[in-house]
C-alpha atoms as a PDB file:
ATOM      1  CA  UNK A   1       2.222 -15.674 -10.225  1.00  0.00           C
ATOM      2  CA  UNK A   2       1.341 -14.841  -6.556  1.00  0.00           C
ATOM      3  CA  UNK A   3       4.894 -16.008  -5.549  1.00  0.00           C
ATOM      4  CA  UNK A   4       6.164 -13.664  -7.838  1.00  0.00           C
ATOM      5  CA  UNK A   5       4.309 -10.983  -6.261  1.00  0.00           C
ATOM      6  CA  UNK A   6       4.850 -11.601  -2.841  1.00  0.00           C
ATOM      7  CA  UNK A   7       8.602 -12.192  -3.597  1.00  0.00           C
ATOM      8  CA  UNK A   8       8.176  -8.353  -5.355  1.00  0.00           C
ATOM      9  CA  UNK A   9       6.770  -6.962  -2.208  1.00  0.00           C
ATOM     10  CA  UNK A  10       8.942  -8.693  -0.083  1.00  0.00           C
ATOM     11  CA  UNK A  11      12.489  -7.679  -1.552  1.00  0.00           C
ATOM     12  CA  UNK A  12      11.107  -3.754  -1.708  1.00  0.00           C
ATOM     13  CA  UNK A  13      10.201  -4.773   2.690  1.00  0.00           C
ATOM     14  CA  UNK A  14      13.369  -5.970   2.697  1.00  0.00           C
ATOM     15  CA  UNK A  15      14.942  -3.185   0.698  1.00  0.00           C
ATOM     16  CA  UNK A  16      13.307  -0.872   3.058  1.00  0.00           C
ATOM     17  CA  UNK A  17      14.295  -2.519   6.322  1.00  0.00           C
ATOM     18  CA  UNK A  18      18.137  -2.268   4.482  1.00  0.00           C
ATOM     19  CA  UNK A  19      18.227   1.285   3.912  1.00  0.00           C
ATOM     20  CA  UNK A  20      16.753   2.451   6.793  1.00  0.00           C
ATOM     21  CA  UNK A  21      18.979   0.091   9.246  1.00  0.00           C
ATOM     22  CA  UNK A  22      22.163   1.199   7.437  1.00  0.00           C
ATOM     23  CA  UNK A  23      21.032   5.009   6.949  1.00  0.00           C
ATOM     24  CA  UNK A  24      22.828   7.735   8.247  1.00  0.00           C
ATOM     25  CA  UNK A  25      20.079  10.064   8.989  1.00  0.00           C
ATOM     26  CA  UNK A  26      18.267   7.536  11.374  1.00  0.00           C
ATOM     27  CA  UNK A  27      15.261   9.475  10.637  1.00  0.00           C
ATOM     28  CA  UNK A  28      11.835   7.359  12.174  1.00  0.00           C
ATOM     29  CA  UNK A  29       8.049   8.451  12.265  1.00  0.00           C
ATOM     30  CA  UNK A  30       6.009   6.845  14.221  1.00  0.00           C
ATOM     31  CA  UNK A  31       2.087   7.550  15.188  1.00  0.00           C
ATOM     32  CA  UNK A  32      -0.096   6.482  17.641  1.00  0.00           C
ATOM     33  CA  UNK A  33      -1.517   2.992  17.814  1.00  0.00           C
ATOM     34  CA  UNK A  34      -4.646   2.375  17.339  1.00  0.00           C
ATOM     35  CA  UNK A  35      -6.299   0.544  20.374  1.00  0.00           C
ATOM     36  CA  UNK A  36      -9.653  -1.300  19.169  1.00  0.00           C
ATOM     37  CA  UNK A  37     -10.873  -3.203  16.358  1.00  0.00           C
ATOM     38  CA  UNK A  38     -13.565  -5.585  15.628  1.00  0.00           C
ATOM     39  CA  UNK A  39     -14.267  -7.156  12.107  1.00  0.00           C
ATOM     40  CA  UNK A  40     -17.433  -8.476  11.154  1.00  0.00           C
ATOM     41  CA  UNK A  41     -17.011 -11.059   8.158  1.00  0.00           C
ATOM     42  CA  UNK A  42     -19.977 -10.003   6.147  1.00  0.00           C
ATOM     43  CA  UNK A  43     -18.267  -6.611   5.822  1.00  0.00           C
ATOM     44  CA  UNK A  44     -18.287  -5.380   2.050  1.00  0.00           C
ATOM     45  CA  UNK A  45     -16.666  -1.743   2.916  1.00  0.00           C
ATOM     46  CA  UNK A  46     -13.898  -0.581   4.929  1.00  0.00           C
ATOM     47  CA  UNK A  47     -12.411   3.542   5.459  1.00  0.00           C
ATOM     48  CA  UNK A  48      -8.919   3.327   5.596  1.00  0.00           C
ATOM     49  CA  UNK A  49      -6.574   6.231   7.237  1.00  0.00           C
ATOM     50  CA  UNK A  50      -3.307   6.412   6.677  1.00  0.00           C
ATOM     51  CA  UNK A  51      -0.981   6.515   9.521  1.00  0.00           C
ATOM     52  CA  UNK A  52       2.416   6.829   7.841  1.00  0.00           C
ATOM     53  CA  UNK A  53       4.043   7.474   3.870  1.00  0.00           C
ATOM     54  CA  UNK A  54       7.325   5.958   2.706  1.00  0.00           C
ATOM     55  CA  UNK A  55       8.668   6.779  -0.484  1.00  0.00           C
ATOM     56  CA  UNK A  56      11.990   5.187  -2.183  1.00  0.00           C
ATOM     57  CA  UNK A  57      13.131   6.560  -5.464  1.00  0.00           C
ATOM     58  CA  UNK A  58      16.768   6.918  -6.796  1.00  0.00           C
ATOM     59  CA  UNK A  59      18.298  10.704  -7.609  1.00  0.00           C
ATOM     60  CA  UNK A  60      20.074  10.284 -10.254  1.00  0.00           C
ATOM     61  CA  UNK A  61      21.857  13.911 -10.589  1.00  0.00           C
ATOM     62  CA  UNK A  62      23.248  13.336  -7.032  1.00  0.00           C
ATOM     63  CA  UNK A  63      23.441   9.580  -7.589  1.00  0.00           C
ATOM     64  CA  UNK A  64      21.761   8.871  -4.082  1.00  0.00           C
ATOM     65  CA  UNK A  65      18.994   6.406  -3.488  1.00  0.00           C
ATOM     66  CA  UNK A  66      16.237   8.011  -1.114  1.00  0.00           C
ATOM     67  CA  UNK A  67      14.261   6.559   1.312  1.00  0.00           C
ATOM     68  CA  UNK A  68      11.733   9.395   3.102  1.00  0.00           C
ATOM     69  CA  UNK A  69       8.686   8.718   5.143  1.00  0.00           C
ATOM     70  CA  UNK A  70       6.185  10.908   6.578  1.00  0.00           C
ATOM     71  CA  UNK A  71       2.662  11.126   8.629  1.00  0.00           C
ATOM     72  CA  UNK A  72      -0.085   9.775   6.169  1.00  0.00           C
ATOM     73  CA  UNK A  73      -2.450  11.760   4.975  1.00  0.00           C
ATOM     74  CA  UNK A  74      -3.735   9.328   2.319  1.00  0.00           C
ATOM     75  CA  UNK A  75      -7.296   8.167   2.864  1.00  0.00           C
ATOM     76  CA  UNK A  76      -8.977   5.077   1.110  1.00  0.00           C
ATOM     77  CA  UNK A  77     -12.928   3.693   0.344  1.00  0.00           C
ATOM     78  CA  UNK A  78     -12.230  -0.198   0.221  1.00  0.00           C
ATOM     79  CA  UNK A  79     -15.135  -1.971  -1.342  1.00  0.00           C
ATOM     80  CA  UNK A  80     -15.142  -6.131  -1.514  1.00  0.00           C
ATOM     81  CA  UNK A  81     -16.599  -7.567  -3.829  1.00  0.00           C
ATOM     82  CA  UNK A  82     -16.084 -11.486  -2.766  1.00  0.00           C
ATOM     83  CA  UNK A  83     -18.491 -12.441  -5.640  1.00  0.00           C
ATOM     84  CA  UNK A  84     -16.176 -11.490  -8.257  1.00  0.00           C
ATOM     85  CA  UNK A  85     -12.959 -12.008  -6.481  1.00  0.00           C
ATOM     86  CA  UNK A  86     -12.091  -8.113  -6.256  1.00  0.00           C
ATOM     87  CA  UNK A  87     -11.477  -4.966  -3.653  1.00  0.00           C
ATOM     88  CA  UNK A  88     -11.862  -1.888  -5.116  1.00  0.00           C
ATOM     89  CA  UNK A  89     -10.271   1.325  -3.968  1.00  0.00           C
ATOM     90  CA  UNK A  90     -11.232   4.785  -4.131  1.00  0.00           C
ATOM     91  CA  UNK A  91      -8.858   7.453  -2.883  1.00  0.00           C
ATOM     92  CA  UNK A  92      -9.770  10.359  -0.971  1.00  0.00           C
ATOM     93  CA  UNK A  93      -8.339  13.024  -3.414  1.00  0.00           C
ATOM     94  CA  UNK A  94     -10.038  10.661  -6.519  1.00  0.00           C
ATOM     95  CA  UNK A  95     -13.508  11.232  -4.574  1.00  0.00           C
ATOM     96  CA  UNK A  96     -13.071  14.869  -4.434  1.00  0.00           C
ATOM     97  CA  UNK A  97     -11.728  15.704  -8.269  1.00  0.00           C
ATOM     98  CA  UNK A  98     -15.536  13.859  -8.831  1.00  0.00           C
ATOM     99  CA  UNK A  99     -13.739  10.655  -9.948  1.00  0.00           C
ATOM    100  CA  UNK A 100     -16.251   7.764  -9.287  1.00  0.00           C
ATOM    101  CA  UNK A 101     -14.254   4.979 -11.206  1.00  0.00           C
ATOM    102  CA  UNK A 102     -12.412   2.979  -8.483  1.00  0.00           C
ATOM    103  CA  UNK A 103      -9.000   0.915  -9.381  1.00  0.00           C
ATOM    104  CA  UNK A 104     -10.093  -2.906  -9.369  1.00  0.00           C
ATOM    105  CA  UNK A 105      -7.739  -5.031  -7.644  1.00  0.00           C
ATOM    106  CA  UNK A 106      -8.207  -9.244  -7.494  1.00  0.00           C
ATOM    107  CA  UNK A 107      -8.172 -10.540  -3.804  1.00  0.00           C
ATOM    108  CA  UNK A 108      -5.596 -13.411  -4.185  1.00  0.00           C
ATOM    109  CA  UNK A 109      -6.246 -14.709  -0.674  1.00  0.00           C
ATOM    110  CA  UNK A 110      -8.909 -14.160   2.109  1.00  0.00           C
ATOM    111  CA  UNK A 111      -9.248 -16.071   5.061  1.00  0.00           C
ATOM    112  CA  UNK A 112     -10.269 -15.616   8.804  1.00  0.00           C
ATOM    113  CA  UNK A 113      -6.764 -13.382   9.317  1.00  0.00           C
ATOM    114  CA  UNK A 114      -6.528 -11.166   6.566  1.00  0.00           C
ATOM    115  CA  UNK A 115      -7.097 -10.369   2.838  1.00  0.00           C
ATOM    116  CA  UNK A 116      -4.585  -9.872   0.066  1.00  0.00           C
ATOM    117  CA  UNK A 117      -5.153  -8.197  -3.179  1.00  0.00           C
ATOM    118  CA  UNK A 118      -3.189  -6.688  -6.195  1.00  0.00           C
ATOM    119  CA  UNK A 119      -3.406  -5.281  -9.403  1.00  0.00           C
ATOM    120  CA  UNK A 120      -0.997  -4.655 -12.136  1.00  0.00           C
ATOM    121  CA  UNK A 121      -1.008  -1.713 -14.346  1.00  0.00           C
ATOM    122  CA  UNK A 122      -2.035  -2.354 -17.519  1.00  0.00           C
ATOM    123  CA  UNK A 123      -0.053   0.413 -19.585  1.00  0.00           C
ATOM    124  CA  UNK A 124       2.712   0.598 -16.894  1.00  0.00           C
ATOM    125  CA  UNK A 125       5.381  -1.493 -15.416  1.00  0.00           C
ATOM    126  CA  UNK A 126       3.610  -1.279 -12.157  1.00  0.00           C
ATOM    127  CA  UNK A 127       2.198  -3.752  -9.270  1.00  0.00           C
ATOM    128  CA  UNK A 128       0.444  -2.711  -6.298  1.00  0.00           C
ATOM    129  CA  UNK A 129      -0.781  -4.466  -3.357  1.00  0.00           C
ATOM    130  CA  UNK A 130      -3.594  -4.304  -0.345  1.00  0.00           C
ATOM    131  CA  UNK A 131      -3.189  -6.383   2.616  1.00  0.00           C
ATOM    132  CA  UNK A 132      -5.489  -6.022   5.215  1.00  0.00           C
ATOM    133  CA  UNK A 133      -5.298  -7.737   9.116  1.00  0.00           C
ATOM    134  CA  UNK A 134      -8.851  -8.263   9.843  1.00  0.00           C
ATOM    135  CA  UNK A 135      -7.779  -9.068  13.832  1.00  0.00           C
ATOM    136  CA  UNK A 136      -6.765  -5.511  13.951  1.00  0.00           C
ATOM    137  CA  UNK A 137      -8.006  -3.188  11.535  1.00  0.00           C
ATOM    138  CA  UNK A 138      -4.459  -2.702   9.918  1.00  0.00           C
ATOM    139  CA  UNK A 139      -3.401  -2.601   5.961  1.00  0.00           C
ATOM    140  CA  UNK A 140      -0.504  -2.286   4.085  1.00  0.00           C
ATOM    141  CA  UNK A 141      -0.751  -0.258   0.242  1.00  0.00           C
ATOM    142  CA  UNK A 142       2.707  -0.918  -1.881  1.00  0.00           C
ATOM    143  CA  UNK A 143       2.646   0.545  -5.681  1.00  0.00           C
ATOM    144  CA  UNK A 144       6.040  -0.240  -7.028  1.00  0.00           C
ATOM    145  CA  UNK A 145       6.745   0.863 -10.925  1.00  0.00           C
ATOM    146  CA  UNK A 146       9.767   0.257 -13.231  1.00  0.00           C
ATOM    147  CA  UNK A 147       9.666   4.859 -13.156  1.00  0.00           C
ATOM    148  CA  UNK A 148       7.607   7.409 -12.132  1.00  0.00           C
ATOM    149  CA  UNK A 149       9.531  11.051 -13.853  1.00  0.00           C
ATOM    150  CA  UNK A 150      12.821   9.632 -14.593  1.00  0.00           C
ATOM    151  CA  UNK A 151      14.436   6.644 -15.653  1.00  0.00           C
ATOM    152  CA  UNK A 152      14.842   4.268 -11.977  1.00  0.00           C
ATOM    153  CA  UNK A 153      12.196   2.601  -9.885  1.00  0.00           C
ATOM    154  CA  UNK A 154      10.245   3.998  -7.306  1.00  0.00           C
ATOM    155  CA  UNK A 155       7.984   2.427  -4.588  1.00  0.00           C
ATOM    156  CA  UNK A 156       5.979   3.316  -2.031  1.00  0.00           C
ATOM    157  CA  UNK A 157       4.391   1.988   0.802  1.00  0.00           C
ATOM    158  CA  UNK A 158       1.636   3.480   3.710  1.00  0.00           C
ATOM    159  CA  UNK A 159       0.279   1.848   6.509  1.00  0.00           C
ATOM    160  CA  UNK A 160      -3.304   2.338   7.386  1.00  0.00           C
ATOM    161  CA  UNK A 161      -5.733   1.962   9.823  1.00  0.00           C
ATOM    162  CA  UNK A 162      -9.024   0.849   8.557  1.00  0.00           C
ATOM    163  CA  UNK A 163     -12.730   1.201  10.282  1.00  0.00           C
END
C-alpha cells in the first residue's frame, strides 16, 4: 500500500515537473526562503504557512490541461499523535467556520528526517498526503481525487513552512 501511494504522489511530481518544463507560459512563483529552523522531537504540534498553491485540473470545453500556481495563503494546525499512529490537520478557514473536527491522517513513516502521513477519502476517490522535513521546518500537502466539479482529475499541491 505505501508504494502505491508514494508511486501516486510521485507520477502527479512528475506530472508537474512535465507540464511546467514543456509549458508555454513559463509562468514561476517563487517566495522567500525561510532561514531558521530547529525541531525538537517531543513536539506534538506544528503551524504550518503556506508559501506557494499549485493546482492541475483538465478543461474539458477548451480541451486544455491546466497547471496554475500561486502565493499560499493556506494555513494548517498539525497535531501528532505518535500514540495512535496519526497527524491531524486543522485548516485555517475550518477553525474560523467553528469547525473543531480535524481530518485524521496515519503517519506511515517517522524518523529523525521527516514524517509522512496520508489519508484516503472515505466517500471519494481521493488520497492526500503530509510530508514534513523536520531539519528544516518544510512540508509538502498533495490531495489528488478521481474529480472535483467535472468529470477529470484534479490535484493539488502547497508547500509550507511550518513553526
Amino acid at each position: 500500500m505505501k508504494n502505491k501511494i508514494f508511486l501516486a504522489v510521485g507520477a502527479v511530481g512528475l506530472f508537474i515537473l512535465g507540464y511546467v518544463t514543456h509549458s508555454t507560459l513559463g509562468v514561476t512563483t517563487s517566495v522567500s526562503y525561510p532561514t531558521e529552523f530547529t525541531y525538537e522531537e517531543y513536539r506534538t504540534e506544528l503551524a504550518c504557512s503556506a508559501q506557494i498553491s499549485s493546482f492541475l485540473h483538465a478543461d474539458k470545453s477548451n480541451k486544455k490541461i491546466i497547471g496554475e500556481t500561486s502565493e499560499g495563503t493556506d494555513k494548517f494546525s498539525v497535531k501528532i499523535n505518535r500514540d495512535e499512529g496519526t497527524l491531524s490537520i486543522l485548516t485555517a478557514a475550518e477553525m474560523e467556520s467553528g469547525s473543531q473536527t480535524p481530518t485524521v491522517y496515519s503517519i506511515i513513516n517517522e524518523n529523525e528526517d521527516g514524517l509522512s502521513a496520508v489519508w484516503g477519502g472515505e466517500s471519494t476517490n481521493q488520497i492526500s498526503s503530509f510530508v514534513f522535513n523536520k531539519n528544516n521546518g518544510f512540508a509538502v500537502y498533495s490531495t489528488n481525487r478521481d474529480s472535483l466539479l467535472g468529470n477529470e482529475p484534479t490535484a493539488n499541491a502547497i508547500y509550507f513552512t511550518c513553526i
